[in-house]
C-alpha atoms as a PDB file:
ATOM      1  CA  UNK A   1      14.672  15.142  21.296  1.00  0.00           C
ATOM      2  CA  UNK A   2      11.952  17.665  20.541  1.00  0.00           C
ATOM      3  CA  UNK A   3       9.051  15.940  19.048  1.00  0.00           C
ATOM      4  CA  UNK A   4       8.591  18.928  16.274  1.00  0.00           C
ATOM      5  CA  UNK A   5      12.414  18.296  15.290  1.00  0.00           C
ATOM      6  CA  UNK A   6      11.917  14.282  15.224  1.00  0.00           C
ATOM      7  CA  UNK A   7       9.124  14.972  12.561  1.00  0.00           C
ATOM      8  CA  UNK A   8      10.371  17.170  10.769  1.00  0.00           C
ATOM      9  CA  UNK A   9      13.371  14.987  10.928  1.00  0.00           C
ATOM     10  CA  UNK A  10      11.362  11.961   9.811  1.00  0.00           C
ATOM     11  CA  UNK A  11       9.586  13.751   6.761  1.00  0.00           C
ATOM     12  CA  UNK A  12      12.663  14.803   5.599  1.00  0.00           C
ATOM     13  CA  UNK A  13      14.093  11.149   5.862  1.00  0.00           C
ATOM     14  CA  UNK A  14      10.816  10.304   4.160  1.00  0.00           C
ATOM     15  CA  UNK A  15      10.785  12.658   1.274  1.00  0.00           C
ATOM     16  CA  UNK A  16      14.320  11.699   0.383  1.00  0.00           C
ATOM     17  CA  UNK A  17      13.256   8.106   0.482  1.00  0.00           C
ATOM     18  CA  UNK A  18      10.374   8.859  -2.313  1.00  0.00           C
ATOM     19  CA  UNK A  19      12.822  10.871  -4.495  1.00  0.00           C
ATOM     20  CA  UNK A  20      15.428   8.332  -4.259  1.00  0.00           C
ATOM     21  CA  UNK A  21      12.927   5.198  -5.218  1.00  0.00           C
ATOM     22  CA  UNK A  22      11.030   7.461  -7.858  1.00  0.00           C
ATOM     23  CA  UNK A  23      13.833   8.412  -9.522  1.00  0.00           C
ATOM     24  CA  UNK A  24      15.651   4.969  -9.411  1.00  0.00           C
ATOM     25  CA  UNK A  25      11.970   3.884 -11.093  1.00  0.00           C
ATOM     26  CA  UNK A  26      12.154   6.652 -13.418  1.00  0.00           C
ATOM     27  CA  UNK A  27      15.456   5.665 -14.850  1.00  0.00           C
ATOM     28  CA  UNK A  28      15.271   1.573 -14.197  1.00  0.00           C
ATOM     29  CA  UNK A  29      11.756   1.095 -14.832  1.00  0.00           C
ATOM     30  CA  UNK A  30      13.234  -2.781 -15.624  1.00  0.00           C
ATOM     31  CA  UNK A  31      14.160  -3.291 -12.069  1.00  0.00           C
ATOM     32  CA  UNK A  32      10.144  -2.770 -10.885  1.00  0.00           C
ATOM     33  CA  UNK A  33       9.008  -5.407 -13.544  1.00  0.00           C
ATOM     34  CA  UNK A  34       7.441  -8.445 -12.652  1.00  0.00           C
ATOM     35  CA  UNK A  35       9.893 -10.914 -13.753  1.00  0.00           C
ATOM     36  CA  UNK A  36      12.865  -8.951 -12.196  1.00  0.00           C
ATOM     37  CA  UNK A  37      11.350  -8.347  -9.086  1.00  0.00           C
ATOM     38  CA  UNK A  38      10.502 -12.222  -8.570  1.00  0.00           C
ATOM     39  CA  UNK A  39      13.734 -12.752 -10.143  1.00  0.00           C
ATOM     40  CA  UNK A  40      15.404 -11.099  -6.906  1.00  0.00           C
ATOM     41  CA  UNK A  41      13.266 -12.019  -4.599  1.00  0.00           C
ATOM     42  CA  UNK A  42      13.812 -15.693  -5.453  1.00  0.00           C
ATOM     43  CA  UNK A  43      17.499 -15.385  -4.121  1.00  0.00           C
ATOM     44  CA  UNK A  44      15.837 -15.614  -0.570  1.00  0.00           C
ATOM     45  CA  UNK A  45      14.599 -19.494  -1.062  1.00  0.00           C
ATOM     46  CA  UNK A  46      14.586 -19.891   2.503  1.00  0.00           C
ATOM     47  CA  UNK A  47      13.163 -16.908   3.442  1.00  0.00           C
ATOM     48  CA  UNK A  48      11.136 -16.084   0.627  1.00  0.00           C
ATOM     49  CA  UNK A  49       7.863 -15.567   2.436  1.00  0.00           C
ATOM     50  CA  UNK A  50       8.932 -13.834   4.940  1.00  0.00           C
ATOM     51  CA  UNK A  51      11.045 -11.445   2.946  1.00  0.00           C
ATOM     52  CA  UNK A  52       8.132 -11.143   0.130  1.00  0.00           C
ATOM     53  CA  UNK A  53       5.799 -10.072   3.515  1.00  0.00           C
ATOM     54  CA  UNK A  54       8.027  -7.849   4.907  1.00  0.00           C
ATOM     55  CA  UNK A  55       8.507  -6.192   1.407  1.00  0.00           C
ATOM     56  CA  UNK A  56       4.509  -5.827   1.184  1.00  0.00           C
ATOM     57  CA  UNK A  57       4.311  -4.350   4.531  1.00  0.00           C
ATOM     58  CA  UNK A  58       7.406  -1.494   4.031  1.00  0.00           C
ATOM     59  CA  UNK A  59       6.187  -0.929   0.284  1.00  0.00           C
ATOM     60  CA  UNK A  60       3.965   1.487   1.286  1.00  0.00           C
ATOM     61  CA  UNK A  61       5.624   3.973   2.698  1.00  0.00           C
ATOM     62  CA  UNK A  62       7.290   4.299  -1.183  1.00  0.00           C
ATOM     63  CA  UNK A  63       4.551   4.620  -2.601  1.00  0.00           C
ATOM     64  CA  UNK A  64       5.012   2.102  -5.192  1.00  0.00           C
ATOM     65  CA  UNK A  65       1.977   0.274  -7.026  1.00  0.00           C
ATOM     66  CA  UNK A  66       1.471  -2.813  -5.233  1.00  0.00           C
ATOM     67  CA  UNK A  67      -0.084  -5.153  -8.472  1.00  0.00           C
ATOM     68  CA  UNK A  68       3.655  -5.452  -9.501  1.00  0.00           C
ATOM     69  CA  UNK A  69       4.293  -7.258  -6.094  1.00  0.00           C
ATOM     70  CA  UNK A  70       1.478  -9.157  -5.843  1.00  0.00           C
ATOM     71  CA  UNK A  71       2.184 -10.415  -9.437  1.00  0.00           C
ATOM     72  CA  UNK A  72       5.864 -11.292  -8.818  1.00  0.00           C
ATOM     73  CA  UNK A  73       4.073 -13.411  -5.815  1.00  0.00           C
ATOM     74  CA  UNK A  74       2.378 -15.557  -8.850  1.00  0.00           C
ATOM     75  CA  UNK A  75       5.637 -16.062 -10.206  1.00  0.00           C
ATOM     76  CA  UNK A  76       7.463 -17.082  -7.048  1.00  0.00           C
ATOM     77  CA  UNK A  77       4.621 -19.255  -5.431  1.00  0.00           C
ATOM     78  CA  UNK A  78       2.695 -20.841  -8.046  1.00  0.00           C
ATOM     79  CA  UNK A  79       1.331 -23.860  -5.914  1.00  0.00           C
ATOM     80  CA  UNK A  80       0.639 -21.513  -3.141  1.00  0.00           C
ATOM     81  CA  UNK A  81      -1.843 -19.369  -4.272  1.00  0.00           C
ATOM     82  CA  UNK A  82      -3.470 -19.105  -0.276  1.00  0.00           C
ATOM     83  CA  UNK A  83      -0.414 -18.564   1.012  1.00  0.00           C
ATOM     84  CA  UNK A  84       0.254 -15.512  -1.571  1.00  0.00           C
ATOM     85  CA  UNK A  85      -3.386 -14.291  -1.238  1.00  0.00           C
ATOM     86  CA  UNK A  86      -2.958 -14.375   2.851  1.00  0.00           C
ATOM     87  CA  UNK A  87       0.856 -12.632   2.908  1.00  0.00           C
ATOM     88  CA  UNK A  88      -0.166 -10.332  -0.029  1.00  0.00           C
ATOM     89  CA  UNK A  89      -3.603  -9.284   2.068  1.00  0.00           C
ATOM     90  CA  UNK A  90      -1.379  -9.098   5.212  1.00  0.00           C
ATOM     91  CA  UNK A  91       1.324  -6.937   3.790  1.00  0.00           C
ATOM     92  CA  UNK A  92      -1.187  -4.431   2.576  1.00  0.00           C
ATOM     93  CA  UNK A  93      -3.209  -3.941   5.578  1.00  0.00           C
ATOM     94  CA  UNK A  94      -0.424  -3.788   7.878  1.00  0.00           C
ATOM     95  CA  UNK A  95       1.265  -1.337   4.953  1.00  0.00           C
ATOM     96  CA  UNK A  96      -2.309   0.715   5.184  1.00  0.00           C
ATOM     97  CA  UNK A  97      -2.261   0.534   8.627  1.00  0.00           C
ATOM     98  CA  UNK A  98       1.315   2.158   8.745  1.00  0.00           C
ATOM     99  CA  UNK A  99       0.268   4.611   6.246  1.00  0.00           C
ATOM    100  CA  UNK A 100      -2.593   5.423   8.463  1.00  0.00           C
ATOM    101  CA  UNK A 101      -0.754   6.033  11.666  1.00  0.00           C
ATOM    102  CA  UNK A 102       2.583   8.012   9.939  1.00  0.00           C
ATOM    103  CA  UNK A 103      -0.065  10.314   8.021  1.00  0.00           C
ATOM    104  CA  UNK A 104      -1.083  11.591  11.354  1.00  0.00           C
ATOM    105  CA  UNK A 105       2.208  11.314  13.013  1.00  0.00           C
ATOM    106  CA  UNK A 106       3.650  13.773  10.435  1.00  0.00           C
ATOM    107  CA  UNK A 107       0.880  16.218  10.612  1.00  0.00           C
ATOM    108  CA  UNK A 108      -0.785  16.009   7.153  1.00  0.00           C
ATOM    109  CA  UNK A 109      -4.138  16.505   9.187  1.00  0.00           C
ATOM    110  CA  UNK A 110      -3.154  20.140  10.887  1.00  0.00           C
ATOM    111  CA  UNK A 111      -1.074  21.058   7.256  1.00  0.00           C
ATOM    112  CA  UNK A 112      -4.469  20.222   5.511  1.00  0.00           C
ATOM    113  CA  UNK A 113      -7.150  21.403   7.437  1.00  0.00           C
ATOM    114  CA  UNK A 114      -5.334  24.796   8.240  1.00  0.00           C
ATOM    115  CA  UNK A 115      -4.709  25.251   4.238  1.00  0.00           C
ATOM    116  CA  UNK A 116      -7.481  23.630   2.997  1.00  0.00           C
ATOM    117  CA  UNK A 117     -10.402  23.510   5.834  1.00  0.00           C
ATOM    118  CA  UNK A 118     -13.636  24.060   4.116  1.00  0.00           C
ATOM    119  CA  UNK A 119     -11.798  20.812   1.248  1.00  0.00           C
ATOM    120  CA  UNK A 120     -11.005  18.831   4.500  1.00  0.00           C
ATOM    121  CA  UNK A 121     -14.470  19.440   6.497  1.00  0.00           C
ATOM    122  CA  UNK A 122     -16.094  18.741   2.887  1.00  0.00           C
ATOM    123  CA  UNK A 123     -13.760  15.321   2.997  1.00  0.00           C
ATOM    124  CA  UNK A 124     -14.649  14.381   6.126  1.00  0.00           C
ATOM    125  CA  UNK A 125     -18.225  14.786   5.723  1.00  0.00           C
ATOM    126  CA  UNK A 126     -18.578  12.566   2.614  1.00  0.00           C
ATOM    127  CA  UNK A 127     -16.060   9.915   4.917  1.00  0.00           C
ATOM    128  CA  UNK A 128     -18.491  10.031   7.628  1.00  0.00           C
ATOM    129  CA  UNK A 129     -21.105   8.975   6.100  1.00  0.00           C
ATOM    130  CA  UNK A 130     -19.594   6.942   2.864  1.00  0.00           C
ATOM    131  CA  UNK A 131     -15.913   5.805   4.021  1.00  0.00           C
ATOM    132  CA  UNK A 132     -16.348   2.512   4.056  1.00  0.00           C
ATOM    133  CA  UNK A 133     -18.198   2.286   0.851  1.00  0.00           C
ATOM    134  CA  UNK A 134     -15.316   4.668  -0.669  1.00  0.00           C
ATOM    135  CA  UNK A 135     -12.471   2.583   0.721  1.00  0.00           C
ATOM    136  CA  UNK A 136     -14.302  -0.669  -0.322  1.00  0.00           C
ATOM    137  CA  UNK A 137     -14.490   0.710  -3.659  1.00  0.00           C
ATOM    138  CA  UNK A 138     -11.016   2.141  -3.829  1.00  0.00           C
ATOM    139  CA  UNK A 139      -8.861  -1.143  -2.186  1.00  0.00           C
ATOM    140  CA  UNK A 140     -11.106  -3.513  -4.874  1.00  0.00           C
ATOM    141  CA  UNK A 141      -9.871  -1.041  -7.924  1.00  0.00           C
ATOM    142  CA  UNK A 142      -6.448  -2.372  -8.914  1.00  0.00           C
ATOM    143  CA  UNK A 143      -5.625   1.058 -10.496  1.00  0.00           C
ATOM    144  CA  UNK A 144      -6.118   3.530  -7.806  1.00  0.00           C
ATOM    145  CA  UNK A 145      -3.188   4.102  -5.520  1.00  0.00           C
ATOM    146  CA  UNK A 146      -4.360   2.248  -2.110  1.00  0.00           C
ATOM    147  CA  UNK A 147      -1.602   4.302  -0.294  1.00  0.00           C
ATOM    148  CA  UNK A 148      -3.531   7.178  -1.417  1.00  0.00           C
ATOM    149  CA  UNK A 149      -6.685   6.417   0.624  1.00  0.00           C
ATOM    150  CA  UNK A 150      -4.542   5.263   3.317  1.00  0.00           C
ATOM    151  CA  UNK A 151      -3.047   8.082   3.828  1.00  0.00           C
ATOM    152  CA  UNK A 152      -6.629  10.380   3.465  1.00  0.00           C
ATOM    153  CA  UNK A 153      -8.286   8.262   6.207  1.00  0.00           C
ATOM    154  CA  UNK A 154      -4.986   8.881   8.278  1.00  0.00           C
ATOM    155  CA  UNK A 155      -5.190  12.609   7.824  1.00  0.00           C
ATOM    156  CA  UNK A 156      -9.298  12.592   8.736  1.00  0.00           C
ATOM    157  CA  UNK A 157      -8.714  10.535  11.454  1.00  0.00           C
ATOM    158  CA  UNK A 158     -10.986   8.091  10.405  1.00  0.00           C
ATOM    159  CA  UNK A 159     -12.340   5.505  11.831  1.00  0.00           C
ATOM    160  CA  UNK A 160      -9.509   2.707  12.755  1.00  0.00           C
ATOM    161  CA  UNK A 161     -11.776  -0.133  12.806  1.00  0.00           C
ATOM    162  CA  UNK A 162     -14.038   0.203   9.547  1.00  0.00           C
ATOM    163  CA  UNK A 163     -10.787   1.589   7.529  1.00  0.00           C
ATOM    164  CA  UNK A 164      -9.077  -1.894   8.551  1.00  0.00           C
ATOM    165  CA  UNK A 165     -12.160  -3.970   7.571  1.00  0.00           C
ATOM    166  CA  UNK A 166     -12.706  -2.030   4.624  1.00  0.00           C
ATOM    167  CA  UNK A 167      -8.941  -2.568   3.268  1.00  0.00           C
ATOM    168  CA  UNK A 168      -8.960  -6.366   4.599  1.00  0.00           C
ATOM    169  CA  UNK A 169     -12.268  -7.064   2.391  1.00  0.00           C
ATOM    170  CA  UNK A 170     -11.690  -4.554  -0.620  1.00  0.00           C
ATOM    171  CA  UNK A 171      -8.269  -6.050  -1.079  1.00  0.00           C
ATOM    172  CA  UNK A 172      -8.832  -9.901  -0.711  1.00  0.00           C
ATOM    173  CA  UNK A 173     -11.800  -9.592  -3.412  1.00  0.00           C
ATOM    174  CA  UNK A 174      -9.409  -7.978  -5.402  1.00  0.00           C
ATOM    175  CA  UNK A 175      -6.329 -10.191  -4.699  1.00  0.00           C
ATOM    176  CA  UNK A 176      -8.584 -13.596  -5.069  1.00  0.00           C
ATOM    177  CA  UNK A 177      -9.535 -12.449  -8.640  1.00  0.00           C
ATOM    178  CA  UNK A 178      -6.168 -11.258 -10.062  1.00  0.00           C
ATOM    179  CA  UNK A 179      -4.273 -14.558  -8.108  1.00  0.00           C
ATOM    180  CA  UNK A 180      -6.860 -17.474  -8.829  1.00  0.00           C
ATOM    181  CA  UNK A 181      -7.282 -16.274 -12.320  1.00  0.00           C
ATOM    182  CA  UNK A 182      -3.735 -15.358 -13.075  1.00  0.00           C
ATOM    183  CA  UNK A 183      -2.809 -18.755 -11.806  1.00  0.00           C
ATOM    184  CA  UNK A 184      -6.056 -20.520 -13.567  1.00  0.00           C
ATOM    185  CA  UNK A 185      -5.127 -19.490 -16.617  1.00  0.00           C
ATOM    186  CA  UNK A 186      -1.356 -19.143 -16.711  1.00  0.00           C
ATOM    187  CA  UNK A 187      -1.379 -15.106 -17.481  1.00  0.00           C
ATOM    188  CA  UNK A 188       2.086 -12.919 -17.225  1.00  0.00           C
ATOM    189  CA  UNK A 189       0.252  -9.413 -17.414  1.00  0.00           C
ATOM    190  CA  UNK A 190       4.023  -7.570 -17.674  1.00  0.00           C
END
C-alpha cells in the first residue's frame, strides 16, 4: 500500500476515533467519572492491572484527561498505591511516547512548518534550549493536556531521550502527590 494512502488512511481512522469519544463524552459525561470508570474497570478482577495499564497506554491517542484515570486507580487499588504510581507512570510515558512517534508519522511536522514556519522555527528555538524545563513543567501541571506537549515535541522532532526523562520525572512528582495524598487522606476529588 502507498505509504501517503496508509496515512491518510490512519488520520482519518484517527479523527473519527476523537469525534466518536468526544462526542460520547459530550453527551455521557457520567461514563468518564471517577467512580464509573473504576466501577467498570473493576469487572476485570483478574486482570485489573493489566487492563488499567493498557487503558493508560491507548488513552492517549483520545485525547482524554488522564487525572480521571489515575484517580479511578485510587479507587480500584487502595493498598497499592506503588503499584498504581508505577502502572499510572508507565501508561503515560509509553502513551507520550506513542503520541510522540504517530505525531511524526502523520506529518503534523511538514503540515506545520510549511503553514506556520517562522511559529514552528520560533517553537523549536525556545525547545532547544528550554524543552526539558517546559516539559518538566507541563507533565508536573495536572491541568495542562500532557498529550498536548507530546504531540509538540513529536512534531519538532525533539529530542527522544530528554522528552522521555522529562515525562518520566514531571509525571511521577505529580502522580506521588495526587496518589499518596489522595490515599493519606481519603479524598474523592469527583
Amino acid at each position: 500500500m502507498n505509504p501517503k494512502i496508509f496515512k491518510r488512511i490512519a488520520l482519518i481512522l484517527w479523527l473519527l476515533l476523537l469525534a466518536f469519544i468526544w462526542g460520547y463524552y459530550l453527551f455521557n459525561p457520567e461514563f468518564f467519572k471517577a467512580e464509573n470508570l473504576a466501577l467498570m474497570l473493576s469487572k476485570y478482577e483478574g486482570h485489573l492491572l493489566l487492563v488499567y495499564t493498557i487503558i493508560g497506554v491507548l488513552r492517549g491517542l483520545t485525547l482524554l484527561p488522564n487525572m480521571t484515570l489515575l484517580i479511578a486507580g485510587t479507587l480500584l487499588f487502595p493498598d497499592s498505591y506503588v503499584m498504581l504510581l508505577i502502572a499510572s507512570v508507565f501508561g503515560i510515558t509509553a502513551s507520550s511516547t506513542m503520541i510522540y512517534y504517530f505525531s511524526d508519522f502523520l506529518g503534523f511536522d511538514s503540515f506545520f512548518e510549511k503553514k506556520y514556519p517562522k511559529k514552528i522555527d520560533f517553537i523549536k528555538e525556545k525547545m532547544n534550549k528550554y524543552g526539558v524545563a517546559i516539559l518538566l513543567v507541563w507533565s508536573f501541571l495536572p491541568v495542562v493536556p500532557s498529550d498536548l506537549i507530546s504531540y509538540v515535541s513529536g512534531t519538532l522532532n525533539f529530542n527522544i531521550t530528554k522528552f522521555v526523562a522529562a515525562i518520566i520525572v514531571g509525571h511521577t512528582i505529580i502522580y506521588f502527590v495526587i496518589i499518596f495524598v489522595m490515599g493519606l487522606w481519603n479524598i474523592n476529588l469527583f
